[in-house]
C-alpha atoms as a PDB file:
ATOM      1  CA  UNK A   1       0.000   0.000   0.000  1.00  0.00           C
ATOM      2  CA  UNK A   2       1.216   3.652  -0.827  1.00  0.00           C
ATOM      3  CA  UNK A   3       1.420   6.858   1.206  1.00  0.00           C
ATOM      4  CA  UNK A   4       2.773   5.483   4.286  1.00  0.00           C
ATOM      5  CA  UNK A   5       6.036   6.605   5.233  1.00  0.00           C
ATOM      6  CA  UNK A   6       6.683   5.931   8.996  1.00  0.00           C
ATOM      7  CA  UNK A   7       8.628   3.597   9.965  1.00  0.00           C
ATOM      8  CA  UNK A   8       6.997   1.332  12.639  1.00  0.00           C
ATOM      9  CA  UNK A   9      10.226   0.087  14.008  1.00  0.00           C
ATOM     10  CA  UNK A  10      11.263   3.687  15.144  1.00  0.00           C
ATOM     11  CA  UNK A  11       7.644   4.690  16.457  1.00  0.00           C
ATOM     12  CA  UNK A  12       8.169   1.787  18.379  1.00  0.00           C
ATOM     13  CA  UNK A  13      11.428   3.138  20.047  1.00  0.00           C
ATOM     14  CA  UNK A  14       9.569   6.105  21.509  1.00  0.00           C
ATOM     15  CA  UNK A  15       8.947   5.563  24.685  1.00  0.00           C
ATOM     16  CA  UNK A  16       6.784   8.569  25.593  1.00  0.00           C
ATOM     17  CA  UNK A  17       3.592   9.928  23.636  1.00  0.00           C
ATOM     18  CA  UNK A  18       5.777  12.961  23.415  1.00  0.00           C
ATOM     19  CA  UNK A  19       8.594  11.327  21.534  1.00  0.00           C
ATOM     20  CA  UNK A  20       6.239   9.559  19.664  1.00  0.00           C
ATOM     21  CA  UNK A  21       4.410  13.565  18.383  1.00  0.00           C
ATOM     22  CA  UNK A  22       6.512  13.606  15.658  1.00  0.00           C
ATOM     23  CA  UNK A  23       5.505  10.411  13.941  1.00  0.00           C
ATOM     24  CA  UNK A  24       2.161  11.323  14.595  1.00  0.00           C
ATOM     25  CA  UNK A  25       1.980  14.803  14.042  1.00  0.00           C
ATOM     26  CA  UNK A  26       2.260  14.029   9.705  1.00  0.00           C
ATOM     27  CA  UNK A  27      -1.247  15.273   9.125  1.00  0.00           C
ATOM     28  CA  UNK A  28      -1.342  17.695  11.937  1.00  0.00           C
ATOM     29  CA  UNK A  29      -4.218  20.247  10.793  1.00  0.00           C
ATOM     30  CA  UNK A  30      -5.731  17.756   8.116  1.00  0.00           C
ATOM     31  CA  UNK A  31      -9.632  16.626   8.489  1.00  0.00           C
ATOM     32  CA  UNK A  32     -10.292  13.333   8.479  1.00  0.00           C
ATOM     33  CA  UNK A  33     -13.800  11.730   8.433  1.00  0.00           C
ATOM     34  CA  UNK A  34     -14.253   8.540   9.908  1.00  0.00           C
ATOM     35  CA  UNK A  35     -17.327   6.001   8.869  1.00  0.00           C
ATOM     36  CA  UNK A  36     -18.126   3.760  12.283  1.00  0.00           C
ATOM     37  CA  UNK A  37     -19.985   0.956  11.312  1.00  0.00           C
ATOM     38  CA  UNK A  38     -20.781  -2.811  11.033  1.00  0.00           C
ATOM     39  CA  UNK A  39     -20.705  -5.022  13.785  1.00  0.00           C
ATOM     40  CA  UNK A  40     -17.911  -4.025  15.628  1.00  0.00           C
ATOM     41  CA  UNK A  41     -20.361  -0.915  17.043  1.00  0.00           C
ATOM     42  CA  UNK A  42     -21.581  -3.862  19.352  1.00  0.00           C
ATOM     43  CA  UNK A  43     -18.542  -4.733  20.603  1.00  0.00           C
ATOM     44  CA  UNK A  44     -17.672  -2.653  24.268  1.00  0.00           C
ATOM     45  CA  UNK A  45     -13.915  -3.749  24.053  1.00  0.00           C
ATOM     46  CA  UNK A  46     -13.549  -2.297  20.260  1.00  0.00           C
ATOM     47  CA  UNK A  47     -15.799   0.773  20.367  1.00  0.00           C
ATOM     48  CA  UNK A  48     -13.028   1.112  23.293  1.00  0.00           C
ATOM     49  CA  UNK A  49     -10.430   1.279  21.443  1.00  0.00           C
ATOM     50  CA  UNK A  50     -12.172   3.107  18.712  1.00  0.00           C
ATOM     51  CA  UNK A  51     -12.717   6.195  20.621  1.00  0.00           C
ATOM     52  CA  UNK A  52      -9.775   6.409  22.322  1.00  0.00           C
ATOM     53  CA  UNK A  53      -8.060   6.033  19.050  1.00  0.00           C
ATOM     54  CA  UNK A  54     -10.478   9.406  17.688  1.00  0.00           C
ATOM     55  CA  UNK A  55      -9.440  11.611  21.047  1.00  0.00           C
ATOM     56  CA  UNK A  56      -5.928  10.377  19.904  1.00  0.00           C
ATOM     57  CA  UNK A  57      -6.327  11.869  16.584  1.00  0.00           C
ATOM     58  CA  UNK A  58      -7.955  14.951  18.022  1.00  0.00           C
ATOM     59  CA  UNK A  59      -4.712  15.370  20.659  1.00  0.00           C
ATOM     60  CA  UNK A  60      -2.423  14.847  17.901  1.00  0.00           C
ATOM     61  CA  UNK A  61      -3.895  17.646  16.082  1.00  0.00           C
ATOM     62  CA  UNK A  62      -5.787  16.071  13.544  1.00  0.00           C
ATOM     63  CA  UNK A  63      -9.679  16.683  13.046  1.00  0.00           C
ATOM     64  CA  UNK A  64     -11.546  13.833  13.485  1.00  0.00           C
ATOM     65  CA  UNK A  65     -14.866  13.797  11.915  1.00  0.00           C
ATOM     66  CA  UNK A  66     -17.198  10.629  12.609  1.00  0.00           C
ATOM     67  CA  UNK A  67     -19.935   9.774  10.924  1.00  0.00           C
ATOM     68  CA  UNK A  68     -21.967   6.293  11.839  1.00  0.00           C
ATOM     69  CA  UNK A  69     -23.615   4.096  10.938  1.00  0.00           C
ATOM     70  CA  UNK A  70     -26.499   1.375  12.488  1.00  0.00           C
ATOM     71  CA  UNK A  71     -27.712  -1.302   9.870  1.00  0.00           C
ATOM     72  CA  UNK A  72     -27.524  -4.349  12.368  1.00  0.00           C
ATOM     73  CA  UNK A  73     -28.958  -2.198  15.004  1.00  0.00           C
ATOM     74  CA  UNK A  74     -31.394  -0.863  12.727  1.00  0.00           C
ATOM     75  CA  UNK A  75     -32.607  -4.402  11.672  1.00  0.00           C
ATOM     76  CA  UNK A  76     -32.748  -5.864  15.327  1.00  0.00           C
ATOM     77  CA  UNK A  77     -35.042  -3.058  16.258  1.00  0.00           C
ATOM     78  CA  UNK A  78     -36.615  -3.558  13.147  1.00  0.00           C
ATOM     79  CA  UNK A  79     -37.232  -7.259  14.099  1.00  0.00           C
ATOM     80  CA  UNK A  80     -37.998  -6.838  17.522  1.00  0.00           C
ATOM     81  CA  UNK A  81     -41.391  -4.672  16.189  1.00  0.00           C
ATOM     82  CA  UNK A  82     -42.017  -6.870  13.481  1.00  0.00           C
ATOM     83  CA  UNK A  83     -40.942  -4.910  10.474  1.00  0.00           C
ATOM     84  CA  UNK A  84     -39.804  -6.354   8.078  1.00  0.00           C
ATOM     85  CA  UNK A  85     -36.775  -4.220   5.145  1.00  0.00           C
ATOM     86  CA  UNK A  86     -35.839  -5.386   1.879  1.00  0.00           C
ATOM     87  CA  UNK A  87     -32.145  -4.607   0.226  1.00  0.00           C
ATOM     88  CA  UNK A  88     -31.627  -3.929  -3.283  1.00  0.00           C
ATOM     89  CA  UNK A  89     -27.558  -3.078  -3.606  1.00  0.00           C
ATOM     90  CA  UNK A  90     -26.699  -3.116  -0.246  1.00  0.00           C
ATOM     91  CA  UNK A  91     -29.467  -0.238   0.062  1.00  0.00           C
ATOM     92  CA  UNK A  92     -32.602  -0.707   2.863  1.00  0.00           C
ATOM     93  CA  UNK A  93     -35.768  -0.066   1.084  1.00  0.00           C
ATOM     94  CA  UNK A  94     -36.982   2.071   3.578  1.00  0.00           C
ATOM     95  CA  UNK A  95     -40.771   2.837   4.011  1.00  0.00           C
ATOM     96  CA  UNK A  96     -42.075   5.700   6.524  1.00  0.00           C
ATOM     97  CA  UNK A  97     -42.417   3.866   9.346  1.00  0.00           C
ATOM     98  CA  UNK A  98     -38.793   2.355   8.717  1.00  0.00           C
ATOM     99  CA  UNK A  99     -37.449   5.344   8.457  1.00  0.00           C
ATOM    100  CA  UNK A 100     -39.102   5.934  11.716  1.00  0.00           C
ATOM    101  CA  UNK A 101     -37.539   3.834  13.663  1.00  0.00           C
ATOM    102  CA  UNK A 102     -34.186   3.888  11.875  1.00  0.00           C
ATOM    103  CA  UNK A 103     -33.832   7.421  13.240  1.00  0.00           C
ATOM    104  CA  UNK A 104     -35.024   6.785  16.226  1.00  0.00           C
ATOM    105  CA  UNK A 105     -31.966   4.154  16.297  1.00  0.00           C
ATOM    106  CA  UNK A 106     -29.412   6.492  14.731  1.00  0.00           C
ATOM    107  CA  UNK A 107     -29.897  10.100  16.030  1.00  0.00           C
ATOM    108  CA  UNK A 108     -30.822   8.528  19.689  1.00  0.00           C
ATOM    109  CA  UNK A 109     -29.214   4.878  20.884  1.00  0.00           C
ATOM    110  CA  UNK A 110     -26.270   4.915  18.802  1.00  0.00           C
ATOM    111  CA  UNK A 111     -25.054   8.154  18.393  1.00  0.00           C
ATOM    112  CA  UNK A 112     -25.486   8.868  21.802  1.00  0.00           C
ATOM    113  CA  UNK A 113     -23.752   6.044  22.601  1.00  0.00           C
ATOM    114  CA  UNK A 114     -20.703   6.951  20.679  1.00  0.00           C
ATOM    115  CA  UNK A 115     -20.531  10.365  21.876  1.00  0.00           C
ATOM    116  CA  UNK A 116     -20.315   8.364  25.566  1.00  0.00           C
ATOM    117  CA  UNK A 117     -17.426   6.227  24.675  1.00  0.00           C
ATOM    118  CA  UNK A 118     -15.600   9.120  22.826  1.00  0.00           C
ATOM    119  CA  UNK A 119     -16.011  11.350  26.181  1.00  0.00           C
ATOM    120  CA  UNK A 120     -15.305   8.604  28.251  1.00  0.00           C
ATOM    121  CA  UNK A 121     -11.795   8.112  26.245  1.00  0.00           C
ATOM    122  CA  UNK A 122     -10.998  12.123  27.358  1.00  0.00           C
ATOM    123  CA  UNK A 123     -12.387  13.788  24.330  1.00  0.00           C
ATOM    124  CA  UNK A 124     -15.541  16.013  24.099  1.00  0.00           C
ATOM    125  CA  UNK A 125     -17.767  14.586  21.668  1.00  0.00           C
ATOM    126  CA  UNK A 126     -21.104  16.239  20.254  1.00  0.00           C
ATOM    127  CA  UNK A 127     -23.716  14.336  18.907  1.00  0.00           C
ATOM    128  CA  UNK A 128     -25.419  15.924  15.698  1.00  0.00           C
ATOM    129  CA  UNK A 129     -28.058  14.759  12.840  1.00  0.00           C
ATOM    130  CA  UNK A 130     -27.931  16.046   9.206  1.00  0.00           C
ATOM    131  CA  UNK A 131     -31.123  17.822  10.292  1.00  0.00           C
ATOM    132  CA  UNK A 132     -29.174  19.772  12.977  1.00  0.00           C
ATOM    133  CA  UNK A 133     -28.620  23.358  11.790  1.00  0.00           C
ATOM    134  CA  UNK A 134     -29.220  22.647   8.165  1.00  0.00           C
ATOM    135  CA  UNK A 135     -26.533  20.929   8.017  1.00  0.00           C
ATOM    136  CA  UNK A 136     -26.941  18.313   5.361  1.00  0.00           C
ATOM    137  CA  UNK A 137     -29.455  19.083   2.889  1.00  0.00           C
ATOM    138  CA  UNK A 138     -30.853  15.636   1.820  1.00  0.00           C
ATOM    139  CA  UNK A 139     -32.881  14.171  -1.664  1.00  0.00           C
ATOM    140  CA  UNK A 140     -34.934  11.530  -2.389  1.00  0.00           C
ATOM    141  CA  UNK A 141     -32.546   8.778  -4.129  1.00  0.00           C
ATOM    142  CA  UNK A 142     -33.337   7.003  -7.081  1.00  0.00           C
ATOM    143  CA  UNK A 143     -31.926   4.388  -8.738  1.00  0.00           C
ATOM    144  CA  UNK A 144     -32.426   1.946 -12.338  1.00  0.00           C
ATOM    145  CA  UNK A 145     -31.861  -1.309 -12.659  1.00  0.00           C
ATOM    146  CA  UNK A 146     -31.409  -3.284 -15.647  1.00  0.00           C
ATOM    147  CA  UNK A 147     -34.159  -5.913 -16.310  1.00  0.00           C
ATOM    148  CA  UNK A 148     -31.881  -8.877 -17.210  1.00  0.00           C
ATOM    149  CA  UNK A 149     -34.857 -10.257 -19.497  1.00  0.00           C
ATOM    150  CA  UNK A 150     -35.549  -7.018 -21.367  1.00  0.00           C
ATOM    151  CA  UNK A 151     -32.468  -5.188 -21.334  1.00  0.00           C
ATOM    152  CA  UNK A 152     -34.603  -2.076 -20.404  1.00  0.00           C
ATOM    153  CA  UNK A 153     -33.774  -0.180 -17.334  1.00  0.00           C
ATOM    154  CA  UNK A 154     -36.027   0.363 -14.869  1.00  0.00           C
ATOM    155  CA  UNK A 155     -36.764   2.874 -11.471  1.00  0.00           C
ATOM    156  CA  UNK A 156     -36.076   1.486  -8.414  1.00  0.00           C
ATOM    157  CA  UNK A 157     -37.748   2.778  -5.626  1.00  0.00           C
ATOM    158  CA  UNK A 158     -36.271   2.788  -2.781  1.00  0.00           C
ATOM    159  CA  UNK A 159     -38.791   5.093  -0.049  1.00  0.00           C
ATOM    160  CA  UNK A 160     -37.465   7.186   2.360  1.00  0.00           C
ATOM    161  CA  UNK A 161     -33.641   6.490   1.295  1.00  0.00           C
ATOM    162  CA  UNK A 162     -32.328  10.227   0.667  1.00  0.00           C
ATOM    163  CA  UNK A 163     -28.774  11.120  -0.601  1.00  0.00           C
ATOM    164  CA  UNK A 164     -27.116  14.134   0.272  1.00  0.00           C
ATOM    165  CA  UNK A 165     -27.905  17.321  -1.451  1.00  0.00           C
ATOM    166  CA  UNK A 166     -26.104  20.034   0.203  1.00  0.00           C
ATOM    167  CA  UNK A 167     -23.715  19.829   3.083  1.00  0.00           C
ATOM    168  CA  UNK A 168     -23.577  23.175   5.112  1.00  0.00           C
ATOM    169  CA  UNK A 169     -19.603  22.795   6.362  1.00  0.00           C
ATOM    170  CA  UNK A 170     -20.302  25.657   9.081  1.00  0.00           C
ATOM    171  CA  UNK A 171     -21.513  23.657  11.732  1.00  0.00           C
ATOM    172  CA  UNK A 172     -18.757  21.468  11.316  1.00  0.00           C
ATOM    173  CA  UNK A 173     -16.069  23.736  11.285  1.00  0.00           C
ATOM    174  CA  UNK A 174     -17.615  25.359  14.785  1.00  0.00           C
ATOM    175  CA  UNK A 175     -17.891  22.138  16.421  1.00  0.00           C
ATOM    176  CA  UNK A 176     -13.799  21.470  15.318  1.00  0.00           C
ATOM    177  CA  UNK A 177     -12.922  24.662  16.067  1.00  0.00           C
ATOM    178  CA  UNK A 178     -13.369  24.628  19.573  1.00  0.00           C
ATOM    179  CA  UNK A 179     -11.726  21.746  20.152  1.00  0.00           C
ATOM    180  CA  UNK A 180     -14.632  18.962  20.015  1.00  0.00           C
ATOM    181  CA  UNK A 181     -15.275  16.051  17.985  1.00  0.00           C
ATOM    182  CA  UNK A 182     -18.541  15.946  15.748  1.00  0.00           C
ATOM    183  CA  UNK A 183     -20.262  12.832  15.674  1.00  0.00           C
ATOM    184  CA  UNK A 184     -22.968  12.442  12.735  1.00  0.00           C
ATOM    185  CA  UNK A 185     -25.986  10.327  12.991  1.00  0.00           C
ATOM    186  CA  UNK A 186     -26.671   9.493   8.741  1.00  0.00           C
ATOM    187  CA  UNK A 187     -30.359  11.566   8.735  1.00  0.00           C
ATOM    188  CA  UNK A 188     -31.218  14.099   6.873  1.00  0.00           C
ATOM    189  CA  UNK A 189     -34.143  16.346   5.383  1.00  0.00           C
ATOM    190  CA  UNK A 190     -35.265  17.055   1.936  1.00  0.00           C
ATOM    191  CA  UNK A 191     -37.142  20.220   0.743  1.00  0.00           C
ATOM    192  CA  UNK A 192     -40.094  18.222   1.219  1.00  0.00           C
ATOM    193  CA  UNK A 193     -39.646  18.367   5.108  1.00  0.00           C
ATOM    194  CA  UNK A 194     -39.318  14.232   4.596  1.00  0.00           C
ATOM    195  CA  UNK A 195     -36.754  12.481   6.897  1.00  0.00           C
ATOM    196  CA  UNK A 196     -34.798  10.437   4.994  1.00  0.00           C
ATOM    197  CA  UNK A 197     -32.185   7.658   5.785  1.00  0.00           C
ATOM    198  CA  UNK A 198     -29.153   7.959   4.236  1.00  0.00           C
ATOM    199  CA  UNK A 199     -26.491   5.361   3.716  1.00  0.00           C
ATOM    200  CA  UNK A 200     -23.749   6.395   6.492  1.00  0.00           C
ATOM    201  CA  UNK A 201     -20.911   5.628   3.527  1.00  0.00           C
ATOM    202  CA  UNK A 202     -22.635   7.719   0.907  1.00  0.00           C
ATOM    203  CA  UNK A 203     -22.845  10.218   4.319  1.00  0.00           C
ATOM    204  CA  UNK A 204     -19.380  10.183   5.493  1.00  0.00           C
ATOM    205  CA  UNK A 205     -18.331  10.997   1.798  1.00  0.00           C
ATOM    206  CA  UNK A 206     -20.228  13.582   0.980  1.00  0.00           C
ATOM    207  CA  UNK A 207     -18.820  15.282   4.442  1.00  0.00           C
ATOM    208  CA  UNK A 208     -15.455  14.673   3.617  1.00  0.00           C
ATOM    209  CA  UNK A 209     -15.573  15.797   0.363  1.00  0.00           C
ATOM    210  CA  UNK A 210     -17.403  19.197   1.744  1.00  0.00           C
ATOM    211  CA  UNK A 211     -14.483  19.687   4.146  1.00  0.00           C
ATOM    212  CA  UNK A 212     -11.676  18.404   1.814  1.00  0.00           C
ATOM    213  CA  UNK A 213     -10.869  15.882   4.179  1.00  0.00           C
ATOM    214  CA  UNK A 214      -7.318  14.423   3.597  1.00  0.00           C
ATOM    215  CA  UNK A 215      -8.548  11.006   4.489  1.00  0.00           C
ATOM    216  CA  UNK A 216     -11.540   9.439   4.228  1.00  0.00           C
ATOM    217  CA  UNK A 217     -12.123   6.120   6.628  1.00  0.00           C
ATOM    218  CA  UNK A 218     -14.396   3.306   5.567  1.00  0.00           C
ATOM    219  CA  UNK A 219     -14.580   1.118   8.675  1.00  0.00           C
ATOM    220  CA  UNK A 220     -16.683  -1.989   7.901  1.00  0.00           C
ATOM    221  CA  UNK A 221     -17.065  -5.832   8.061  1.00  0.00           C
ATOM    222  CA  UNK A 222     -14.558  -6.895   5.801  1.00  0.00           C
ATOM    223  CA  UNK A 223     -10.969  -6.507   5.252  1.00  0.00           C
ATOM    224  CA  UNK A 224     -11.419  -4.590   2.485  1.00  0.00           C
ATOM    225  CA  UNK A 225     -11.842  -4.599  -1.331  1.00  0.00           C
ATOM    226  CA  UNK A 226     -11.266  -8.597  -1.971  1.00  0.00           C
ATOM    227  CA  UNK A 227     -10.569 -10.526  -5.358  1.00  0.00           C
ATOM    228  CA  UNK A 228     -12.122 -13.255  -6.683  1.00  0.00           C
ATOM    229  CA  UNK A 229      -9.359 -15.657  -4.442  1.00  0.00           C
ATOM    230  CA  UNK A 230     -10.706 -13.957  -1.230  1.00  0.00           C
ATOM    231  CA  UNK A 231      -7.468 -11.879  -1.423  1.00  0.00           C
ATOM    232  CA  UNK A 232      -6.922  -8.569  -0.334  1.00  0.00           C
ATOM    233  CA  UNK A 233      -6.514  -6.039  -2.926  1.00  0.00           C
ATOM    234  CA  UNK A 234      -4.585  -2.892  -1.651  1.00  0.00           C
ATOM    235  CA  UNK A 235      -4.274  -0.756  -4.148  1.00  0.00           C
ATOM    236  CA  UNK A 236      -7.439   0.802  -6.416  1.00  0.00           C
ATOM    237  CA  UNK A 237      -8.039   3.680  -8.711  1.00  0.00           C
ATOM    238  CA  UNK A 238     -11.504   4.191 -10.607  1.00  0.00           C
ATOM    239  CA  UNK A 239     -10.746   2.548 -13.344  1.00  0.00           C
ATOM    240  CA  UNK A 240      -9.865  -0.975 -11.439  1.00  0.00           C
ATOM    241  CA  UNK A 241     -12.924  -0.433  -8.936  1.00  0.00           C
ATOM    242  CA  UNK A 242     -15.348  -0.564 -12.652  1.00  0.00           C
ATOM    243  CA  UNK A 243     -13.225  -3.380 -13.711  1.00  0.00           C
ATOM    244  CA  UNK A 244     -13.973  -5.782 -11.116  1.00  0.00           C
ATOM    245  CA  UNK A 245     -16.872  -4.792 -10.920  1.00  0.00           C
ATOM    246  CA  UNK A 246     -17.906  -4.864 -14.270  1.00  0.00           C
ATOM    247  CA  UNK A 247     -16.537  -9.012 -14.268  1.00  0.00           C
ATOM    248  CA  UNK A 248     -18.605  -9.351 -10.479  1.00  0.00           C
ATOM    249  CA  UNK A 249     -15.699  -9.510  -8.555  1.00  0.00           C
ATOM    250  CA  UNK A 250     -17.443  -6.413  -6.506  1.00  0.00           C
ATOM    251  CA  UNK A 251     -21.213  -6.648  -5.631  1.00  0.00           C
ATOM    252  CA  UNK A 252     -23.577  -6.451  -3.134  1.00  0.00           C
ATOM    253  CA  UNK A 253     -23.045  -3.635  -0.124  1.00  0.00           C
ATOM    254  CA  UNK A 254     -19.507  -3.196  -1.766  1.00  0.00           C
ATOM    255  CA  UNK A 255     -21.092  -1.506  -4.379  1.00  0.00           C
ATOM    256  CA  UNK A 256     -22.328   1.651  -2.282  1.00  0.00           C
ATOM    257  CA  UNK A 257     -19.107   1.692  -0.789  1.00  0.00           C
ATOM    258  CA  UNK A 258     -16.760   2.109  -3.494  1.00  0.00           C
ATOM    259  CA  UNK A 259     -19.275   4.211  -5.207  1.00  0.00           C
ATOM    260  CA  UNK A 260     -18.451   6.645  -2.432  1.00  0.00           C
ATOM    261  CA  UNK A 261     -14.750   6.949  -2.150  1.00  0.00           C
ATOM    262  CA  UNK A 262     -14.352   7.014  -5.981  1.00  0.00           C
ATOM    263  CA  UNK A 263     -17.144  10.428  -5.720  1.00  0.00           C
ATOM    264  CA  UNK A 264     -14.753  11.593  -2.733  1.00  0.00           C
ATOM    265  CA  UNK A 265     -12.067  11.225  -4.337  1.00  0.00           C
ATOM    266  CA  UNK A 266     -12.737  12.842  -7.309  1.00  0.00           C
ATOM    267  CA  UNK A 267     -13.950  15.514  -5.343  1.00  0.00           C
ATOM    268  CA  UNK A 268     -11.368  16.719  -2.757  1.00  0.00           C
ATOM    269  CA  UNK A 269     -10.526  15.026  -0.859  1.00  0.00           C
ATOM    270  CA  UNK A 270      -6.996  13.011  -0.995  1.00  0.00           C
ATOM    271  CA  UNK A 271      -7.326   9.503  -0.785  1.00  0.00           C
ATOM    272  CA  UNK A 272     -10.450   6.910   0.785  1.00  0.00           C
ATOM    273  CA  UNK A 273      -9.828   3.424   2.630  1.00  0.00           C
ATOM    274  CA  UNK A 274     -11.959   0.466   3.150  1.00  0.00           C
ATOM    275  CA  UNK A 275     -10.809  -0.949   6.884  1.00  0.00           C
ATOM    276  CA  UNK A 276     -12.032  -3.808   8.700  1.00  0.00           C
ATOM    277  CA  UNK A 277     -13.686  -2.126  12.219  1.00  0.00           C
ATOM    278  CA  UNK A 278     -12.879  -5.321  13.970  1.00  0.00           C
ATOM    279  CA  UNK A 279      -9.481  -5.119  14.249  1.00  0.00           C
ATOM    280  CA  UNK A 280      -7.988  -3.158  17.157  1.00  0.00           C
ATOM    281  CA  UNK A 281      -6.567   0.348  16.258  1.00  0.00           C
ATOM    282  CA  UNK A 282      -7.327  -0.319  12.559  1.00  0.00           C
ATOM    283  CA  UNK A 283      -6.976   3.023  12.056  1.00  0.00           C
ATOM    284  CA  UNK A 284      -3.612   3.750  13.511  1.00  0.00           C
ATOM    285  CA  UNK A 285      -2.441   0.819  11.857  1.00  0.00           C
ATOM    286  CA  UNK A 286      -3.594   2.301   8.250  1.00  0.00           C
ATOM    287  CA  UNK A 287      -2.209   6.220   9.049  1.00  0.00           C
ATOM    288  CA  UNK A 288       0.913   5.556  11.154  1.00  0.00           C
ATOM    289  CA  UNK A 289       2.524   2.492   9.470  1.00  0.00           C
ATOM    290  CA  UNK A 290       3.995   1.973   6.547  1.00  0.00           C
ATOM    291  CA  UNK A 291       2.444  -1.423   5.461  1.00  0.00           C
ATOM    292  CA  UNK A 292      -1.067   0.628   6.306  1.00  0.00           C
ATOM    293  CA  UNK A 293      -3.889  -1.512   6.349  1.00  0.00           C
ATOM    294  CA  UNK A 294      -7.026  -2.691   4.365  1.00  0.00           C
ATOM    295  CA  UNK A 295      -7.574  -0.737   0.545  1.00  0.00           C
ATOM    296  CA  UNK A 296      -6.561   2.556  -0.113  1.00  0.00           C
ATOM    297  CA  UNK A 297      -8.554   4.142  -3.098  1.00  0.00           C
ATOM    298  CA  UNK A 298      -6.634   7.315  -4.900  1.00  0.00           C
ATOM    299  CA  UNK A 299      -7.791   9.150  -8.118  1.00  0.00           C
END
């Protein structure tokens, strides 16, 4: 994997935080937005680790932004009322009452939850919706599909699933400013006054593409991007990600993912990586070493 260029050998040899400041101080002043999700959000002993590795980020200078999301929590909930969601592309068709509940889920439980563990850890944590201050600006997402007997594409629809519109950086930048950590519950509002749900990937990247983030972290289920073999692949542009997934070698949830860091990346911001949330300090691994971890995705 590219871009790493500390050596872990020496960071090892420091044996105070403040020796260690200069390895860690590389992207002193950068933004980077963080996607929290999958089933490592139920885990006490990782979500742990996870904050303490965001206030580390946030003492080190960086600007963590995190943005979560909730789909196994979601579903439970979802089960435990008797609801029951369909998926087309990794997507939750999402009718009002779904939608419903899912923010009840997001903006309340969970991202209240994560502002805990974060403050906990030593930082100071603020909990905020995409309906909070106009911040994100959402629309109603649509989607074709291509009838494999006709060849004719048709609309997909998928409810209350929104996309974002418009993201309003400001209350962002106030929240950063003064020295806390925004954490982002994937809801937002269209001009219709709907709630929508929006997927916390498509979320994260439209934020860090509105800040210019200089990293954007997919933290997930998986690994990361794997061939056909079940191998990890470490290295994609644009042109690889439509490539395999033109021959099927991506599908499913993936699809949504990589979707999103190819859009951030073509945006602004510098480079997007797929981690897997279940290993401990995946994220310190990926910034501060230079074998990095899970796939890095660059224009």
């Amino acid at each position: 994997m590219t871009g790493h260029a500390i050596d872990p050998a020496m960071l090892a040899k420091a044996e105070t935080l403040t020796e260690a400041l200069p390895y860690l101080q590389r992207y002193a002043g950068k933004t980077f937005v963080v996607k929290y999700g999958g089933h490592a959000m139920g885990d006490a002993a990782l979500a742990r680790d996870f904050a303490a590795d965001i206030v580390l980020l946030k003492a080190v200078g960086i600007n963590p932004v995190v943005v979560h999301g909730g789909g196994p929590q979601i579903g439970a909930m979802l089960k435990r009322v008797g609801v029951e969601s369909d998926f087309i592309d990794g997507l939750r068709v999402t009718t009002k009452e779904t939608a419903e509940i899912a923010e009840m889920v997001l903006s309340g439980a969970i991202n209240k939850e994560l502002v805990g563990w974060i403050n906990a850890a030593g930082g100071r944590a603020v909990g905020i919706s995409g309906k909070d201050g106009g911040f994100v600006k959402a629309a109603k997402l649509r989607r074709t599909k291509k009838d494999p007997d006709s060849n004719i594409e048709r609309i997909i629809d998928l409810g209350f699933v929104g996309e974002p519109e418009t993201v309003d950086r400001t209350i962002i930048d106030t929240i950063s400013a003064s020295g806390m950590i925004p954490v982002i519950a994937p809801i937002g509002v269209g001009e219709d006054g709907h709630t929508y749900n929006i997927n916390a990937d498509t979320m994260a990247g439209a934020v860090a593409a509105a800040l210019g983030a200089a990293r954007l972290l997919l933290l997930t289920d998986v690994a990361g991007v794997l061939d056909k073999s079940g191998q990890l692949l470490t290295d994609l542009d644009p042109a690889k990600i439509a490539a395999l997934q033109d021959d099927g070698t991506i599908s499913g949830g993936m699809i949504p993912k990589l979707e999103t860091c190819v859009a951030a990346v073509q945006a602004k911001v510098d480079a997007a990586v797929i981690l897997d949330g279940r290993v401990p300090h995946a994220m310190l691994i990926e910034m501060f070493t230079n074998s990095g971890a899970g796939t890095l995705i660059h224009k």
